[in-house]
C-alpha atoms as a PDB file:
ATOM      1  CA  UNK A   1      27.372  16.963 -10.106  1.00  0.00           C
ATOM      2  CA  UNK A   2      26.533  19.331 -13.292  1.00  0.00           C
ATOM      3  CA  UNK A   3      22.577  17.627 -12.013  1.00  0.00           C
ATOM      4  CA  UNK A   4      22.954  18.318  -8.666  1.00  0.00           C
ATOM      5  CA  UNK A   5      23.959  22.024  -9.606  1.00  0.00           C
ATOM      6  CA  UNK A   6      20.771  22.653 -12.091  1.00  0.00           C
ATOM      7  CA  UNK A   7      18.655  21.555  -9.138  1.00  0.00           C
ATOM      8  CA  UNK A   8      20.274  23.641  -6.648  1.00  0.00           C
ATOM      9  CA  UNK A   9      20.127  26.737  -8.642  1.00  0.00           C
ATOM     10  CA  UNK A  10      16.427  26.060  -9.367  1.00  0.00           C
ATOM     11  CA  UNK A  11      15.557  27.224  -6.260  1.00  0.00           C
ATOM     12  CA  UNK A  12      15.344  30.617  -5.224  1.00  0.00           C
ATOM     13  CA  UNK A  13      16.996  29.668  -1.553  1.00  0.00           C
ATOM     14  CA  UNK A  14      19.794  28.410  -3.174  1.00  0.00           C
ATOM     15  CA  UNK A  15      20.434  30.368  -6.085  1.00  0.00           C
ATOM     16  CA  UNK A  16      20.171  33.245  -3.712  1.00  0.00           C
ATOM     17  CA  UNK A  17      22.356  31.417  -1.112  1.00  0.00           C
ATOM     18  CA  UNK A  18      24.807  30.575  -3.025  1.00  0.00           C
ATOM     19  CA  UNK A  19      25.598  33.934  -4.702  1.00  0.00           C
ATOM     20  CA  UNK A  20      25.735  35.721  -1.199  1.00  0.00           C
ATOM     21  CA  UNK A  21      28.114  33.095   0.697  1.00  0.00           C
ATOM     22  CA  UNK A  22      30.433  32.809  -3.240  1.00  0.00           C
ATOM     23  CA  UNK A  23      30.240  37.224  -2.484  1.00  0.00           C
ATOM     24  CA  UNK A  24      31.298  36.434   1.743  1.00  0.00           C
ATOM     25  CA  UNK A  25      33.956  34.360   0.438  1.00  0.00           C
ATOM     26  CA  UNK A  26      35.449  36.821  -2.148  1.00  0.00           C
ATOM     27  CA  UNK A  27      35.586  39.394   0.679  1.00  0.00           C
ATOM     28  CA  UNK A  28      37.044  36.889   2.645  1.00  0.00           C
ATOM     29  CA  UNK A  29      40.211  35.835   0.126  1.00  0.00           C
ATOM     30  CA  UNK A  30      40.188  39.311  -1.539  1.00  0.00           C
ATOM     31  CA  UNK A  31      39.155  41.691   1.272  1.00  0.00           C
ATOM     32  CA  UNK A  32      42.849  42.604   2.613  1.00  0.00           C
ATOM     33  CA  UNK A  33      43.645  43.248  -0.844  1.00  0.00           C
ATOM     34  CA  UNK A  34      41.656  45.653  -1.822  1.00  0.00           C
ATOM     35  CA  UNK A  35      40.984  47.717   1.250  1.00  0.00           C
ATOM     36  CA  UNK A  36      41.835  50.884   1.064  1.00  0.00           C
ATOM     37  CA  UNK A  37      42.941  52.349   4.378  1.00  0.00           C
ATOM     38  CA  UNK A  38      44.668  51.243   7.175  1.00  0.00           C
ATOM     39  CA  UNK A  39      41.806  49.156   9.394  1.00  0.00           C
ATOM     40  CA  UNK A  40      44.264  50.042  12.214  1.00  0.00           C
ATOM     41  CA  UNK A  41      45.067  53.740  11.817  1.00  0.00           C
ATOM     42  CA  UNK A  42      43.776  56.242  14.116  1.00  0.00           C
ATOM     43  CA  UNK A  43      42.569  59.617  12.564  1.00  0.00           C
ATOM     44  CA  UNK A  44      41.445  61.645  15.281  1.00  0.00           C
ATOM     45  CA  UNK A  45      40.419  64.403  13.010  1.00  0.00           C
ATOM     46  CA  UNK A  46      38.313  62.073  10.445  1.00  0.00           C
ATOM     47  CA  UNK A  47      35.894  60.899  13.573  1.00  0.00           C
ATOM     48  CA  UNK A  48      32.229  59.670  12.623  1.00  0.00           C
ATOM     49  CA  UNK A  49      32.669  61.072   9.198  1.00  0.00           C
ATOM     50  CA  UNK A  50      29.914  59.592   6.632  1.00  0.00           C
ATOM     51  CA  UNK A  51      30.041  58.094   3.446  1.00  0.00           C
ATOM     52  CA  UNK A  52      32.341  59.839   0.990  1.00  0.00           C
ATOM     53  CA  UNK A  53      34.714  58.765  -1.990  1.00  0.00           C
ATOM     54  CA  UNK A  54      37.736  58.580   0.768  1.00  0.00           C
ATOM     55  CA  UNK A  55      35.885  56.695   3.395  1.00  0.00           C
ATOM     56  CA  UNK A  56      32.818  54.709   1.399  1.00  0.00           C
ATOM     57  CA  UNK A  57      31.393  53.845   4.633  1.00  0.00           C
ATOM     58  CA  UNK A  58      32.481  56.707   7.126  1.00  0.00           C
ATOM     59  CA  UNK A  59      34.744  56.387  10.152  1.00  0.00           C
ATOM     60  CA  UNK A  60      34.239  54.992  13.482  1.00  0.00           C
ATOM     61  CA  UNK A  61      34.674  56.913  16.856  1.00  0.00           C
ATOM     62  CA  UNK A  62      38.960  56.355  16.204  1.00  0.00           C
ATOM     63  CA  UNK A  63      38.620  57.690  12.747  1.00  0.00           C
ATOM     64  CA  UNK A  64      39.327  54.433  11.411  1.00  0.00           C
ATOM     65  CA  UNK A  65      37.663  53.226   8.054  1.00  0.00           C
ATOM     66  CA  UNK A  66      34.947  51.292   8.382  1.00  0.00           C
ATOM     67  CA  UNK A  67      34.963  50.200   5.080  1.00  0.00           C
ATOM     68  CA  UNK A  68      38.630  48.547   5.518  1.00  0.00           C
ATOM     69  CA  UNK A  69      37.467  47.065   9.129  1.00  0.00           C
ATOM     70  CA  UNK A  70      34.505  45.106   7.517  1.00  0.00           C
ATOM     71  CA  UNK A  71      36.690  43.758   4.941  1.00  0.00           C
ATOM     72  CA  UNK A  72      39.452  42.774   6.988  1.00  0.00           C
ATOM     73  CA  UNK A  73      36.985  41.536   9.914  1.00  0.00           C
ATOM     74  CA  UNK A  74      35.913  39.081   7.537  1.00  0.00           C
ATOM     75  CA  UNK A  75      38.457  36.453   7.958  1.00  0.00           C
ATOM     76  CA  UNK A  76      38.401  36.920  11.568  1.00  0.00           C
ATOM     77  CA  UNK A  77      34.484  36.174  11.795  1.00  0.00           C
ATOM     78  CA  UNK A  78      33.032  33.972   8.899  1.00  0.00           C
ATOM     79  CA  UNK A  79      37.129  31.732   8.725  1.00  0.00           C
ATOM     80  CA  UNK A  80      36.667  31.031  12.501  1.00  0.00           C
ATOM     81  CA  UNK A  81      32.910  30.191  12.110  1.00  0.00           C
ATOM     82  CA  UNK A  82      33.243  27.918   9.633  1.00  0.00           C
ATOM     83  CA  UNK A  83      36.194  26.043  11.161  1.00  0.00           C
ATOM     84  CA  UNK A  84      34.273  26.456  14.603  1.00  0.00           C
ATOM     85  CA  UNK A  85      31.637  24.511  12.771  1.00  0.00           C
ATOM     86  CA  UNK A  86      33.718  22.054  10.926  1.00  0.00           C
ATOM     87  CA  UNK A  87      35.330  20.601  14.146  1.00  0.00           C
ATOM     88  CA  UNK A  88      31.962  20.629  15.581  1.00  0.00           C
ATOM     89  CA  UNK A  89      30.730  19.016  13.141  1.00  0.00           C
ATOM     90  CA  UNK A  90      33.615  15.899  12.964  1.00  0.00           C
ATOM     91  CA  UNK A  91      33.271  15.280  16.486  1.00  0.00           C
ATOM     92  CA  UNK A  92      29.201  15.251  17.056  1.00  0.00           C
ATOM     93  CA  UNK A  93      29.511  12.759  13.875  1.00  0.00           C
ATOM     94  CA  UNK A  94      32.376  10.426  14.999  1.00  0.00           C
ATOM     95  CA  UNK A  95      30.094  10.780  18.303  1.00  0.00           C
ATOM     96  CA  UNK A  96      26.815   9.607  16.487  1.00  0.00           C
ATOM     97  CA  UNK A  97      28.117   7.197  14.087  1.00  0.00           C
ATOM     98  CA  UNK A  98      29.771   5.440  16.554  1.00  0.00           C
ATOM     99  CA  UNK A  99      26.679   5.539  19.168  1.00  0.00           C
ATOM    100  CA  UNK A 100      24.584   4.256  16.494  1.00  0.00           C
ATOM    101  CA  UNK A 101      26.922   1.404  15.505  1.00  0.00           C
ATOM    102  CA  UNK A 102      27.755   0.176  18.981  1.00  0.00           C
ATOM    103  CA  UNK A 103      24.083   0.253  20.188  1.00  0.00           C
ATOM    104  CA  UNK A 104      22.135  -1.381  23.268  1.00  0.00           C
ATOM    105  CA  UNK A 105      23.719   0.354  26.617  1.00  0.00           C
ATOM    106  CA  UNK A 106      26.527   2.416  25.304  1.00  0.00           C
ATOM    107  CA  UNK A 107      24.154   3.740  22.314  1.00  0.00           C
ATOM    108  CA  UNK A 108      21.784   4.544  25.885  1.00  0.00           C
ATOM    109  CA  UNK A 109      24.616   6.058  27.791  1.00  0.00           C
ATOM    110  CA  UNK A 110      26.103   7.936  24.857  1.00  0.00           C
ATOM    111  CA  UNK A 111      22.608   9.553  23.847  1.00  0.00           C
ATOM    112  CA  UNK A 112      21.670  10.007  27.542  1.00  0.00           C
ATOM    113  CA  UNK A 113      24.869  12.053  27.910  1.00  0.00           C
ATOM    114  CA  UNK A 114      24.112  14.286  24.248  1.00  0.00           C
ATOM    115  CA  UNK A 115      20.749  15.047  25.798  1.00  0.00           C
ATOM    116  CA  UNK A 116      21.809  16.506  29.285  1.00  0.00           C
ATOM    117  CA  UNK A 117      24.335  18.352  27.568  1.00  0.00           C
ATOM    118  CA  UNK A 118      21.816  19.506  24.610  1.00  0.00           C
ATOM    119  CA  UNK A 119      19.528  20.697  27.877  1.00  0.00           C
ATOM    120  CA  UNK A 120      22.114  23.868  28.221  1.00  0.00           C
ATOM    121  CA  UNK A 121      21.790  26.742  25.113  1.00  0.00           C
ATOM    122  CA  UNK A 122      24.321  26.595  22.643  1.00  0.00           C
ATOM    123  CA  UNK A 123      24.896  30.599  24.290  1.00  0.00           C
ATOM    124  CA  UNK A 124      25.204  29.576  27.846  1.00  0.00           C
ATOM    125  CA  UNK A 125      27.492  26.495  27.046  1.00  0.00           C
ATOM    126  CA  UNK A 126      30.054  28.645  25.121  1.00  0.00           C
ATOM    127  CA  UNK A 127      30.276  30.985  27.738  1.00  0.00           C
ATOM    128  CA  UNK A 128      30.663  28.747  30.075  1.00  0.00           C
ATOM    129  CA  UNK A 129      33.879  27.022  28.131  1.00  0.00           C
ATOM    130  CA  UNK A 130      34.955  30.421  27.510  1.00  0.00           C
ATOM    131  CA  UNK A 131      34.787  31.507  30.921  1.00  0.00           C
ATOM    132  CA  UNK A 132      37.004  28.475  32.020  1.00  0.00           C
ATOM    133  CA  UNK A 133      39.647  28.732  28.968  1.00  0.00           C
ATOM    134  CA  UNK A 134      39.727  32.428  28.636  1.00  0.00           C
ATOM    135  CA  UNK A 135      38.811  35.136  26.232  1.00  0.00           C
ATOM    136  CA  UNK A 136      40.721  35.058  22.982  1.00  0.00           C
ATOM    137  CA  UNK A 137      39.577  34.125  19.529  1.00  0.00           C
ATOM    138  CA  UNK A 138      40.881  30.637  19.676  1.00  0.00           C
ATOM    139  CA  UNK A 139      39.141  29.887  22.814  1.00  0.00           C
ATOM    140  CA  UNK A 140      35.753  31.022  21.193  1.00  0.00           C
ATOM    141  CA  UNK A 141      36.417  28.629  18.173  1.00  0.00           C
ATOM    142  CA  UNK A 142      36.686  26.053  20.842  1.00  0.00           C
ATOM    143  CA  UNK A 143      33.780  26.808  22.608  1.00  0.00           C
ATOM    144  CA  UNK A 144      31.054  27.145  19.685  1.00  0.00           C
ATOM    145  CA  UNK A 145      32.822  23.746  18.767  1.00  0.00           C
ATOM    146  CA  UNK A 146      32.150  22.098  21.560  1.00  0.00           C
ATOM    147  CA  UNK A 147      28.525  23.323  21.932  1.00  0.00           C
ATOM    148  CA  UNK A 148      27.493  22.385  18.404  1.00  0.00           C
ATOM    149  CA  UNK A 149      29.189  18.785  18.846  1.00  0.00           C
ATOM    150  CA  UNK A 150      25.934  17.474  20.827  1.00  0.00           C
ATOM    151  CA  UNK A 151      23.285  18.758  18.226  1.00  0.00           C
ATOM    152  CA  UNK A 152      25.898  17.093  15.184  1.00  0.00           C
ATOM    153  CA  UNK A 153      25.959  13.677  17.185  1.00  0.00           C
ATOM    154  CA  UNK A 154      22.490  13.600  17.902  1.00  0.00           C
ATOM    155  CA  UNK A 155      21.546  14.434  13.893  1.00  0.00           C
ATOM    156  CA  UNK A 156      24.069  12.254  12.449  1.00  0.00           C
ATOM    157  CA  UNK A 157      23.066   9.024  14.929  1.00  0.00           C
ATOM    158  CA  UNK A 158      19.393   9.150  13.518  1.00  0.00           C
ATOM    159  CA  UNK A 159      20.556   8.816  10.195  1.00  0.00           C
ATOM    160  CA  UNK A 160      23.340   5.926  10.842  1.00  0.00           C
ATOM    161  CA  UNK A 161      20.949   4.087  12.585  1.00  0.00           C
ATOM    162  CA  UNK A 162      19.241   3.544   9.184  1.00  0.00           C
ATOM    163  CA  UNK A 163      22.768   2.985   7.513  1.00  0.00           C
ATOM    164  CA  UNK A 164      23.922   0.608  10.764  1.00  0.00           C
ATOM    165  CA  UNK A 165      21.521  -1.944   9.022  1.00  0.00           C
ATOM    166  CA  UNK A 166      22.556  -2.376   5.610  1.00  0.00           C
ATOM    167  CA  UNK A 167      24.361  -5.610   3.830  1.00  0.00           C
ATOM    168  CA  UNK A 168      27.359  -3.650   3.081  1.00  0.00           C
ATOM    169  CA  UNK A 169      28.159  -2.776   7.364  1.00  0.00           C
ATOM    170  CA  UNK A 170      26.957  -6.066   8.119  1.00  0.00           C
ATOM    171  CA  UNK A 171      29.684  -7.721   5.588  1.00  0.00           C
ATOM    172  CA  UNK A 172      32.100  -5.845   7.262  1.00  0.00           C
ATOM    173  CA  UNK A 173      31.232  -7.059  10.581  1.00  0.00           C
ATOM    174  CA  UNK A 174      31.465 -10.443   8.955  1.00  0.00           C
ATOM    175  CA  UNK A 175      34.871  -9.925   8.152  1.00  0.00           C
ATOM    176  CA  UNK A 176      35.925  -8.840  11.185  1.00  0.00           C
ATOM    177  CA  UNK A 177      36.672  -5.190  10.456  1.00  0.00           C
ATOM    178  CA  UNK A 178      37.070  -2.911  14.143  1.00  0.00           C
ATOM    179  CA  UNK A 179      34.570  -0.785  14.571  1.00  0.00           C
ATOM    180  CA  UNK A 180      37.254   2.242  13.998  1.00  0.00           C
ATOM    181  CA  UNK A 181      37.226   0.647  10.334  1.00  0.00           C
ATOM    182  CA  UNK A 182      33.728   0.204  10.209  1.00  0.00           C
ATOM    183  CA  UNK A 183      32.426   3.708  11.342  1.00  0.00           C
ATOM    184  CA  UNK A 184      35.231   5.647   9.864  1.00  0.00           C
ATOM    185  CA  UNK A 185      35.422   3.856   6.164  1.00  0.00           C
ATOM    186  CA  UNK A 186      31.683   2.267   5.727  1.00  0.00           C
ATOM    187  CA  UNK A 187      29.266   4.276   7.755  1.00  0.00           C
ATOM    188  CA  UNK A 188      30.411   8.343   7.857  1.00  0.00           C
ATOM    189  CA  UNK A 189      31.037   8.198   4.140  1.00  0.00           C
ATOM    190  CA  UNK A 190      27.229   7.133   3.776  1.00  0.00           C
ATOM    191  CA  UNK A 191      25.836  10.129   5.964  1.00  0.00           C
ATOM    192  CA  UNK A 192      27.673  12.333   4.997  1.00  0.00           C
ATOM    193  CA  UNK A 193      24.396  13.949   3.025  1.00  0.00           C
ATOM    194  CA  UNK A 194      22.531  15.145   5.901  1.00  0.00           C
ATOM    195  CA  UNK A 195      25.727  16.210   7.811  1.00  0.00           C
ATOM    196  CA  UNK A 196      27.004  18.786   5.020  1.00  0.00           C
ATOM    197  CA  UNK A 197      23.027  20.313   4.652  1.00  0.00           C
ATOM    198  CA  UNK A 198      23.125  20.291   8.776  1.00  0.00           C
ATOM    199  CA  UNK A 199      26.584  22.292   8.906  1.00  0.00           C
ATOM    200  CA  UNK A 200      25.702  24.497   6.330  1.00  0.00           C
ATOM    201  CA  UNK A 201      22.986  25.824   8.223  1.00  0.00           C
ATOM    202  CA  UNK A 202      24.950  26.107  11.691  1.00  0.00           C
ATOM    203  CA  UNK A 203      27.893  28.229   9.718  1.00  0.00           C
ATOM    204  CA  UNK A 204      25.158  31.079  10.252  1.00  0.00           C
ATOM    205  CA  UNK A 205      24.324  30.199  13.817  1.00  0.00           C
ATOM    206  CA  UNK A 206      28.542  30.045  14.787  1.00  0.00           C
ATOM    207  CA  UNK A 207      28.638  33.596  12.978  1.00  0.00           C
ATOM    208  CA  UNK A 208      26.647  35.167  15.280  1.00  0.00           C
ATOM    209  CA  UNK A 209      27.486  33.143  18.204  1.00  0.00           C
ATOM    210  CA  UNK A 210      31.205  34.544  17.491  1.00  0.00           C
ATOM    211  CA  UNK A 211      29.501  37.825  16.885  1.00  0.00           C
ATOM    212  CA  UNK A 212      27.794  37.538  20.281  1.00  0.00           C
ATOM    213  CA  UNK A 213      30.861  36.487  22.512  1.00  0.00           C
ATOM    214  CA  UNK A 214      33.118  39.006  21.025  1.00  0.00           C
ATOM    215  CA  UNK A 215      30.335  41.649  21.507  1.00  0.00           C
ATOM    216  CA  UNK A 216      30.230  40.384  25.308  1.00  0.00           C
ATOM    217  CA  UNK A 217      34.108  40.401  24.950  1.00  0.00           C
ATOM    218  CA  UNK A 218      34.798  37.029  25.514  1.00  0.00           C
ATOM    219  CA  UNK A 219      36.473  36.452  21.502  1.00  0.00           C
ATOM    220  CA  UNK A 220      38.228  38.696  19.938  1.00  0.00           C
ATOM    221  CA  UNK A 221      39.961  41.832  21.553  1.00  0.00           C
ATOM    222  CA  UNK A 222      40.517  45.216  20.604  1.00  0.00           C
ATOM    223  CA  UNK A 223      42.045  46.338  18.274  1.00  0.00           C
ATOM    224  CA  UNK A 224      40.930  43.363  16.344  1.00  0.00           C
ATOM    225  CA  UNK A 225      38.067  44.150  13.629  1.00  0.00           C
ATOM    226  CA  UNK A 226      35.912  41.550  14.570  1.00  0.00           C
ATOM    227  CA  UNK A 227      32.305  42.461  13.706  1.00  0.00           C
ATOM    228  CA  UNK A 228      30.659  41.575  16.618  1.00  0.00           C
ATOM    229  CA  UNK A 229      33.511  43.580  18.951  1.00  0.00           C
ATOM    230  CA  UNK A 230      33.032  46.646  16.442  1.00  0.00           C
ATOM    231  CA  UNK A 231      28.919  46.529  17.026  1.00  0.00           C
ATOM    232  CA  UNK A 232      29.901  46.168  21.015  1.00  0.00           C
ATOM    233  CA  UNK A 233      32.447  49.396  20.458  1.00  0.00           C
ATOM    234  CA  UNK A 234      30.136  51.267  18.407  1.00  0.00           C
ATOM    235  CA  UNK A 235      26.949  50.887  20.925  1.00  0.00           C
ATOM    236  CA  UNK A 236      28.359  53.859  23.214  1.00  0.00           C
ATOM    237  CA  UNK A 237      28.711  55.852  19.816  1.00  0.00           C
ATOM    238  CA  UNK A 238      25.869  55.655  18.127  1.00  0.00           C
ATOM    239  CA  UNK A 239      23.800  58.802  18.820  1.00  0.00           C
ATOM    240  CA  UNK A 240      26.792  60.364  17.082  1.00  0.00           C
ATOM    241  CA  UNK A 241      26.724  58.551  13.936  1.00  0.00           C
ATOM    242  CA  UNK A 242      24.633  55.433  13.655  1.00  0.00           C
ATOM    243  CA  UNK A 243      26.861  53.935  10.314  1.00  0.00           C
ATOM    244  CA  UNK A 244      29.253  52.674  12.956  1.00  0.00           C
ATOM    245  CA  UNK A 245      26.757  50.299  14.439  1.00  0.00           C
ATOM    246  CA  UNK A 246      24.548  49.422  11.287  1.00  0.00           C
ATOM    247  CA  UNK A 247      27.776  48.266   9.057  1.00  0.00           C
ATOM    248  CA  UNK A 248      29.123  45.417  10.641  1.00  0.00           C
ATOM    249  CA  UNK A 249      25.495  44.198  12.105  1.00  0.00           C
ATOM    250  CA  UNK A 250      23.993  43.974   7.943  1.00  0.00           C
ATOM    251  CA  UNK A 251      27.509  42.507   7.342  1.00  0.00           C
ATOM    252  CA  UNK A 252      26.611  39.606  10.428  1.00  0.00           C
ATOM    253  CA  UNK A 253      22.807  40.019   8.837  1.00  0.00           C
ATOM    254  CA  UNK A 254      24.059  39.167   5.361  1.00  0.00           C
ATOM    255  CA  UNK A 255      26.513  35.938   6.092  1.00  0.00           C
ATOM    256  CA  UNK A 256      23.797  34.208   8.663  1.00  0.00           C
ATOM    257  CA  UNK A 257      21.065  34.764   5.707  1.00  0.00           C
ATOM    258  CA  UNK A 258      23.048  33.520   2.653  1.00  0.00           C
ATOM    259  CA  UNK A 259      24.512  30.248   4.652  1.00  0.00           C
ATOM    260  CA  UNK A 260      20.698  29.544   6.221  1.00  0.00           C
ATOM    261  CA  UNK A 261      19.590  30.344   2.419  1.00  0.00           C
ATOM    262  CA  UNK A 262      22.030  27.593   0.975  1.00  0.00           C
ATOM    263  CA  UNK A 263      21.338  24.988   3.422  1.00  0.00           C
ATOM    264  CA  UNK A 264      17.563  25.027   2.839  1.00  0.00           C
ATOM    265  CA  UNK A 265      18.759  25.214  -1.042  1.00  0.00           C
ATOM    266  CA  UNK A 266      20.587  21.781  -0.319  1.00  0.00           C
ATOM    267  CA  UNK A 267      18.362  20.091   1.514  1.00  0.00           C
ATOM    268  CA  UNK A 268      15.721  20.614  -1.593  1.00  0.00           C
ATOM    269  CA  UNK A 269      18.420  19.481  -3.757  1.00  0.00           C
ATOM    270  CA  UNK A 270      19.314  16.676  -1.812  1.00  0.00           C
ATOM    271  CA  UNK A 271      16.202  15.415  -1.321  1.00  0.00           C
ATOM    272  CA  UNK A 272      15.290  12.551  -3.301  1.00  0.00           C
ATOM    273  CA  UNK A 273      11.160  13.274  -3.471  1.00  0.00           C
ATOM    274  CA  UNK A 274      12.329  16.286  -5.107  1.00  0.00           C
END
């Protein structure tokens, strides 16, 4: 492990990755703590005020503190991306695993099915689940879940395939282990590699697809300080002071670089040629 950190840190990616997504998760546990306003209250006399010692950031078009938003919009955008992601990310591999494992038709039907699927953009396909379930921060998770199951399943059944082969799956076949046993206990455990480097990466992607369905208002609802709904509120506002809109889009900016940063970081580190 103490190896596998030298290496990682060796890089610039990842020694740059992982400081920004250890500083996105401090803001995350720590950001309701040490706000200092209200993210809620309305100030109709404080409106688009700029960066001062009371409001470090300004005010949005309600007089609310900006500052305080971003902080407490944290948990609401990076928390549901990354869960978004994780469930994603168990079903496309119980998907691929077990695709891989089974093999000959189902493998065909199974991959056949991943691809027409994968044919629709990961955009398009969560508004389409959102449209049917309705909009509401749960239903988003769901939705970016469900659209980055197919890419997961596809990923993680090119590397089982390779695993699906060796002495220690085909004992287990041997003994007569189910094939629940066998994919769950001998075969995930062993591609589990690629999967985390994979997931990494689409934590960034699920940020701004969040981002992008509460901007369209299909996640989170007002007065919820969500940073893609505060870019869509701020849009009609921003001839009259342009911190509303710039704020939570470097905050977006800075979360999609720093996880994309630390999943090239662990592939390098990861990689055995290395």
């Amino acid at each position: 492990m103490i190896d596998f950190t030298k290496r990682l840190l060796k890089t610039p990616q990842g020694a740059i990755g992982i400081f920004l997504v250890v500083f996105v998760l401090l803001v995350v546990v720590f950001g309701p703590l040490v706000a200092p306003h209200d993210p809620e209250k309305l100030s109709p006399l404080a409106r688009y005020k700029g960066p001062s010692l009371t409001y470090w950031l300004g005010t949005d078009q309600y007089g609310r503190d900006i500052f305080s938003r971003l902080l407490i919009g944290a948990r609401a955008t990076v928390v549901m991306a990354v869960l978004a992601t994780i469930v994603g990310t168990l079903i496309g591999a119980l998907i691929g695993t077990a695709s891989a494992f089974l093999g000959g038709r189902a493998d065909e039907l199974i991959m056949r099915t991943i691809d027409a699927v994968m044919s629709i953009p990961s955009l398009l396909f969560a508004l389409l689940v959102v449209n049917l379930l309705g909009s509401s921060t749960v239903n988003a998770l769901v939705a970016v879940a469900i659209a980055f199951a197919p890419g997961m399943a596809r990923i993680t059944r090119s590397v089982a395939l390779s695993v699906r082969k060796q002495d220690y799956v085909n004992a287990a076949v041997a003994r007569g282990e189910s094939a629940g046993y066998i994919i769950r206990r001998e075969m995930l455990p062993n591609v589990i590699a690629p999967i985390i480097v994979e997931m990494t990466i689409r934590v960034s992607f699920a940020v701004m697809l969040f981002a992008t369905l509460s901007f369209l208002g299909l996640g989170a609802q007002p007065p919820a300080a969500e940073w893609g709904l505060m870019v869509s509120e701020a849009r009609r506002y921003m001839h009259l002071s342009a911190g509303i809109l710039i704020w939570p889009s470097v905050a977006i900016a800075i979360v999609a670089v720093g996880f994309n940063l630390l999943g090239d970081g662990l592939r390098d580190a990861l990689n055995p040629r290395a």
